[in-house]
N, C-alpha and C. Protein backbone atom coordinates (compact mmCIF):
# COMPACT_ATOMS: atom_id res chain seq x y z
N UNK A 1 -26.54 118.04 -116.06
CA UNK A 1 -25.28 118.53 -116.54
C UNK A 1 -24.49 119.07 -115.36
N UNK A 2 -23.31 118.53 -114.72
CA UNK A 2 -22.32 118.88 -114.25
C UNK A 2 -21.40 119.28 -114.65
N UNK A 3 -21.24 120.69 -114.11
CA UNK A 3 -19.53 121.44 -114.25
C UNK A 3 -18.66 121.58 -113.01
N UNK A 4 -17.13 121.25 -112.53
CA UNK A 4 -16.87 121.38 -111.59
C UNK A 4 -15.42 122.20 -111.53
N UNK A 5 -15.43 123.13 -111.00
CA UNK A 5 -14.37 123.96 -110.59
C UNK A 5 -13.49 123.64 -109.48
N UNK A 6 -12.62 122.39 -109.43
CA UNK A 6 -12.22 122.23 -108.03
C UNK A 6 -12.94 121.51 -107.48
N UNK A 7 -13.39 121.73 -105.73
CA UNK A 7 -14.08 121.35 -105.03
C UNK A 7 -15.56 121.86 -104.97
N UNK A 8 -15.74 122.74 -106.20
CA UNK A 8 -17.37 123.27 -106.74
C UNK A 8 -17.37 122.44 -107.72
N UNK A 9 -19.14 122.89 -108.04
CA UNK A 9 -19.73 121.42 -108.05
C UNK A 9 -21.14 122.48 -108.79
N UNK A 10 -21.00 123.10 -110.00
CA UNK A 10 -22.18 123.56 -110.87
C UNK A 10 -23.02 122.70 -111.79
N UNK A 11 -24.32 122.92 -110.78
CA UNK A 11 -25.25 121.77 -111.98
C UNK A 11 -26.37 122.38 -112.16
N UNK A 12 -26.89 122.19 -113.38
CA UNK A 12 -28.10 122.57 -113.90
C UNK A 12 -29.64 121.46 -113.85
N UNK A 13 -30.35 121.63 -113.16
CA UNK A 13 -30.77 120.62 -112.32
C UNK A 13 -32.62 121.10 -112.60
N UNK A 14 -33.07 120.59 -113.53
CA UNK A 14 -34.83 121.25 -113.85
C UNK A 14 -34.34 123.07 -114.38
N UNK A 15 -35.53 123.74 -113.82
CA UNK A 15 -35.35 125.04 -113.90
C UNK A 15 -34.54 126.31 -113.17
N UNK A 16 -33.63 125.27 -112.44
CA UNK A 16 -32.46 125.75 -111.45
C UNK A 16 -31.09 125.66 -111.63
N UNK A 17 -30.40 126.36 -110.83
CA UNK A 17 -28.59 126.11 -111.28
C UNK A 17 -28.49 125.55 -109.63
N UNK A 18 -27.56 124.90 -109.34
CA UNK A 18 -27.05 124.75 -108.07
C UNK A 18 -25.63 124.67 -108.00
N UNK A 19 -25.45 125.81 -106.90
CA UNK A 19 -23.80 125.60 -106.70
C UNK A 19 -23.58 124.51 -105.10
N UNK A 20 -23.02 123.50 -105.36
CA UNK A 20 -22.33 122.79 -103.95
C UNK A 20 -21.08 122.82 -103.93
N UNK A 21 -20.70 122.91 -102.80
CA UNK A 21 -19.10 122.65 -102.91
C UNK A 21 -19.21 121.28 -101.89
N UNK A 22 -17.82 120.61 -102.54
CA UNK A 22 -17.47 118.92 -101.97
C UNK A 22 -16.34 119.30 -101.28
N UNK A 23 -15.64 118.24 -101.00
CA UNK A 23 -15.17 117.97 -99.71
C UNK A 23 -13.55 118.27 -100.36
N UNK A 24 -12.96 118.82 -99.07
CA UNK A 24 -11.30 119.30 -99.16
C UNK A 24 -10.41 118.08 -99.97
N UNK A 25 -9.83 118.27 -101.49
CA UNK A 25 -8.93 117.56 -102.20
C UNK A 25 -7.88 116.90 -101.39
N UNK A 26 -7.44 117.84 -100.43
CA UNK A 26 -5.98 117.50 -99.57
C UNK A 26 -6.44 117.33 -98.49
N UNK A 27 -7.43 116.71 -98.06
CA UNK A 27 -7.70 116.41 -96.54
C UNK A 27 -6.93 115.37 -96.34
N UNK A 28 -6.30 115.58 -95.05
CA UNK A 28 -5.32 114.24 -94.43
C UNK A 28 -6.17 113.20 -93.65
N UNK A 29 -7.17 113.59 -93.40
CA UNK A 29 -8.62 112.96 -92.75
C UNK A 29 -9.11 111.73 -94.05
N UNK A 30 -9.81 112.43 -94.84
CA UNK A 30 -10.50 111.73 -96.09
C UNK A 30 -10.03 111.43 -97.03
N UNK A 31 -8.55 112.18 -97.51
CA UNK A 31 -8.52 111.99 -98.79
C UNK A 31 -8.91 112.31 -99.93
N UNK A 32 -9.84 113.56 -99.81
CA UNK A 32 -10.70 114.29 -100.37
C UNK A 32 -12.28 113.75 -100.87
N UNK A 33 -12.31 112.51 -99.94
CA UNK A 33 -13.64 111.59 -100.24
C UNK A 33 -14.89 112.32 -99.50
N UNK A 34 -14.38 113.27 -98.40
CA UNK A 34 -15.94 113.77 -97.56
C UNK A 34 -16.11 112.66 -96.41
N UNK A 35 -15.87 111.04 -96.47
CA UNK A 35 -16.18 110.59 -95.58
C UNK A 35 -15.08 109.35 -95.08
N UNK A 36 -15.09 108.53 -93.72
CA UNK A 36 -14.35 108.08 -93.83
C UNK A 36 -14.56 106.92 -92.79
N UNK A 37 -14.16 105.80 -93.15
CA UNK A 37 -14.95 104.36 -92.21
C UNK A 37 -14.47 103.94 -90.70
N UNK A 38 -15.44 103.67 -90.05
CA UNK A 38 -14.91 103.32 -88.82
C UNK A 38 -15.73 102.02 -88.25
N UNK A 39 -14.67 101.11 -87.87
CA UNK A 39 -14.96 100.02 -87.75
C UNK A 39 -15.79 99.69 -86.41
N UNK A 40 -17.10 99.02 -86.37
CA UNK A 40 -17.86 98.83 -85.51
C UNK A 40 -17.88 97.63 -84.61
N UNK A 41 -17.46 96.64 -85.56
CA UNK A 41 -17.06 95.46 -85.09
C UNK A 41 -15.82 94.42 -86.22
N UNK A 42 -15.89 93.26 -86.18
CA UNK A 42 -15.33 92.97 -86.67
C UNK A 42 -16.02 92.45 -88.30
N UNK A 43 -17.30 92.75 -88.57
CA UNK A 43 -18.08 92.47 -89.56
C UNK A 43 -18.61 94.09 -90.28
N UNK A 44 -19.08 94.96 -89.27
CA UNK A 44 -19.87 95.67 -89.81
C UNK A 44 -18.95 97.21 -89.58
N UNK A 45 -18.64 98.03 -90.71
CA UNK A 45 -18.55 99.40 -90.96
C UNK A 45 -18.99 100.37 -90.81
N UNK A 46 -19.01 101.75 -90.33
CA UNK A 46 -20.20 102.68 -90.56
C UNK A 46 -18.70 103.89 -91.46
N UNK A 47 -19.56 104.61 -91.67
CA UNK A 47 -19.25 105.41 -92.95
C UNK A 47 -19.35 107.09 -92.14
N UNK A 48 -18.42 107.89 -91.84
CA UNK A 48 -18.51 108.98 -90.86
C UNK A 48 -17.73 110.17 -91.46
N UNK A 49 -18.99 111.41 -92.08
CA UNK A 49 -18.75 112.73 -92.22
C UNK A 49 -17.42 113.16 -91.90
N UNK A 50 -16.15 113.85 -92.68
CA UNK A 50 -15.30 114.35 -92.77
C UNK A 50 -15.39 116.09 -91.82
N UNK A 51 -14.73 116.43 -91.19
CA UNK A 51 -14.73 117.93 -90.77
C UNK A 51 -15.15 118.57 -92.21
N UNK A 52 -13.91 118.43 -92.99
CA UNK A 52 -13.74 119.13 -94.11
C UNK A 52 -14.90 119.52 -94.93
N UNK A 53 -16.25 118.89 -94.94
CA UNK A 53 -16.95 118.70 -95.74
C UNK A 53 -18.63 118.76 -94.89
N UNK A 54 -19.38 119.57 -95.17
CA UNK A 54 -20.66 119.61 -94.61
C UNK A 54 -21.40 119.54 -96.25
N UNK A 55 -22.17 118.31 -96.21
CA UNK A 55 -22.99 118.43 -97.66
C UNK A 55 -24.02 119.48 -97.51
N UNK A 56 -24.57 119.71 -96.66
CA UNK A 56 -25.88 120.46 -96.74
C UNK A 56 -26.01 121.31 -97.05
N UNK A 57 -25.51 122.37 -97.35
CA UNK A 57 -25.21 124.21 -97.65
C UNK A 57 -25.54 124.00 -99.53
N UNK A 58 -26.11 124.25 -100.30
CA UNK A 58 -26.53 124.01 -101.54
C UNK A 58 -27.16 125.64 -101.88
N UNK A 59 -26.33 126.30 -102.60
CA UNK A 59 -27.01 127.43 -103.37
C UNK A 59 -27.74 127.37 -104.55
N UNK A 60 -29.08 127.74 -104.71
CA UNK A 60 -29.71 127.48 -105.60
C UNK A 60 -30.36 128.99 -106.56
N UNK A 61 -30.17 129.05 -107.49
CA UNK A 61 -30.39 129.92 -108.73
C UNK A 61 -31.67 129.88 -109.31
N UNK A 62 -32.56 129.83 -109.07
CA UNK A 62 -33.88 129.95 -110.13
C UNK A 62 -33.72 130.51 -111.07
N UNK A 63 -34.14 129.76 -112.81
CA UNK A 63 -33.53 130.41 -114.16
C UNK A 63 -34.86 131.04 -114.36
N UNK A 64 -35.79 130.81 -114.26
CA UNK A 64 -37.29 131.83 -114.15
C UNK A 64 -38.13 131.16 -113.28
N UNK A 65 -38.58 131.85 -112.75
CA UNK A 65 -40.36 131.72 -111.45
C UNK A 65 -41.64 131.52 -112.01
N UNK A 66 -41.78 130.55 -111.64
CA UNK A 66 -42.85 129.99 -112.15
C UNK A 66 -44.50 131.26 -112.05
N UNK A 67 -45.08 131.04 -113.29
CA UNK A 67 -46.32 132.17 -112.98
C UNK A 67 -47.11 131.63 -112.29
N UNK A 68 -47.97 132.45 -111.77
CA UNK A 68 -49.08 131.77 -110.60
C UNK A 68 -50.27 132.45 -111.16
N UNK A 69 -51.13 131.63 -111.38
CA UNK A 69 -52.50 131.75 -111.76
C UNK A 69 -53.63 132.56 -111.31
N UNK A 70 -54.07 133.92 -111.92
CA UNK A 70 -54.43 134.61 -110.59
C UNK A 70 -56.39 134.15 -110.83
N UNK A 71 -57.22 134.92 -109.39
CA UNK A 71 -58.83 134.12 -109.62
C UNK A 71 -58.83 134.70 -110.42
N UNK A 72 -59.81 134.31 -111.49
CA UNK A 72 -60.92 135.07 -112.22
C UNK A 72 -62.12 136.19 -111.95
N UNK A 73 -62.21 136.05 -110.56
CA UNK A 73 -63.05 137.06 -109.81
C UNK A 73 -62.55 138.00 -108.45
C-alpha cells in the first residue's frame, strides 16, 4: 500500500512503514523522473542519477519488534 504526499512516498511494507522521498517535480534536469539518459554511442544509452534525487536515504518505522526467544536454562 502506497500513499504519496508530493515527492513523499509512504508505504506500508511487511511489519514496517517506510517513508522515501522521490525526486524534485520541477527539476529542469529530469523532469521530475530522478534520472536522465545519456547517449553512449550511437546504439546504446545509459540512464544517469538526477542531483535532485538520491534514492538511498529510506526511513523506516517498525509497527512492533519481533520477540526473541529466550534459553530455557
Amino acid at each position: 500500500m502506497n500513499i504519496r504526499f508530493g515527492r513523499w512516498t509512504l508505504e506500508v511494507y511487511q511489519r514496517a512503514i517506510q517513508i522515501i522521498r522521490g525526486p524534485h517535480p520541477e527539476c529542469p534536469v529530469c523532469a521530475g523522473h530522478g534520472g536522465y539518459e545519456v547517449a553512449l554511442n550511437h546504439w546504446e544509452a545509459e540512464t544517469e542519477l538526477c542531483e535532485c534525487w538520491d534514492p538511498s536515504p529510506i526511513i523506516r518505522i517498525p509497527l512492533w519488534f519481533r520477540r526473541t526467544e529466550r534459553v530455557p536454562f
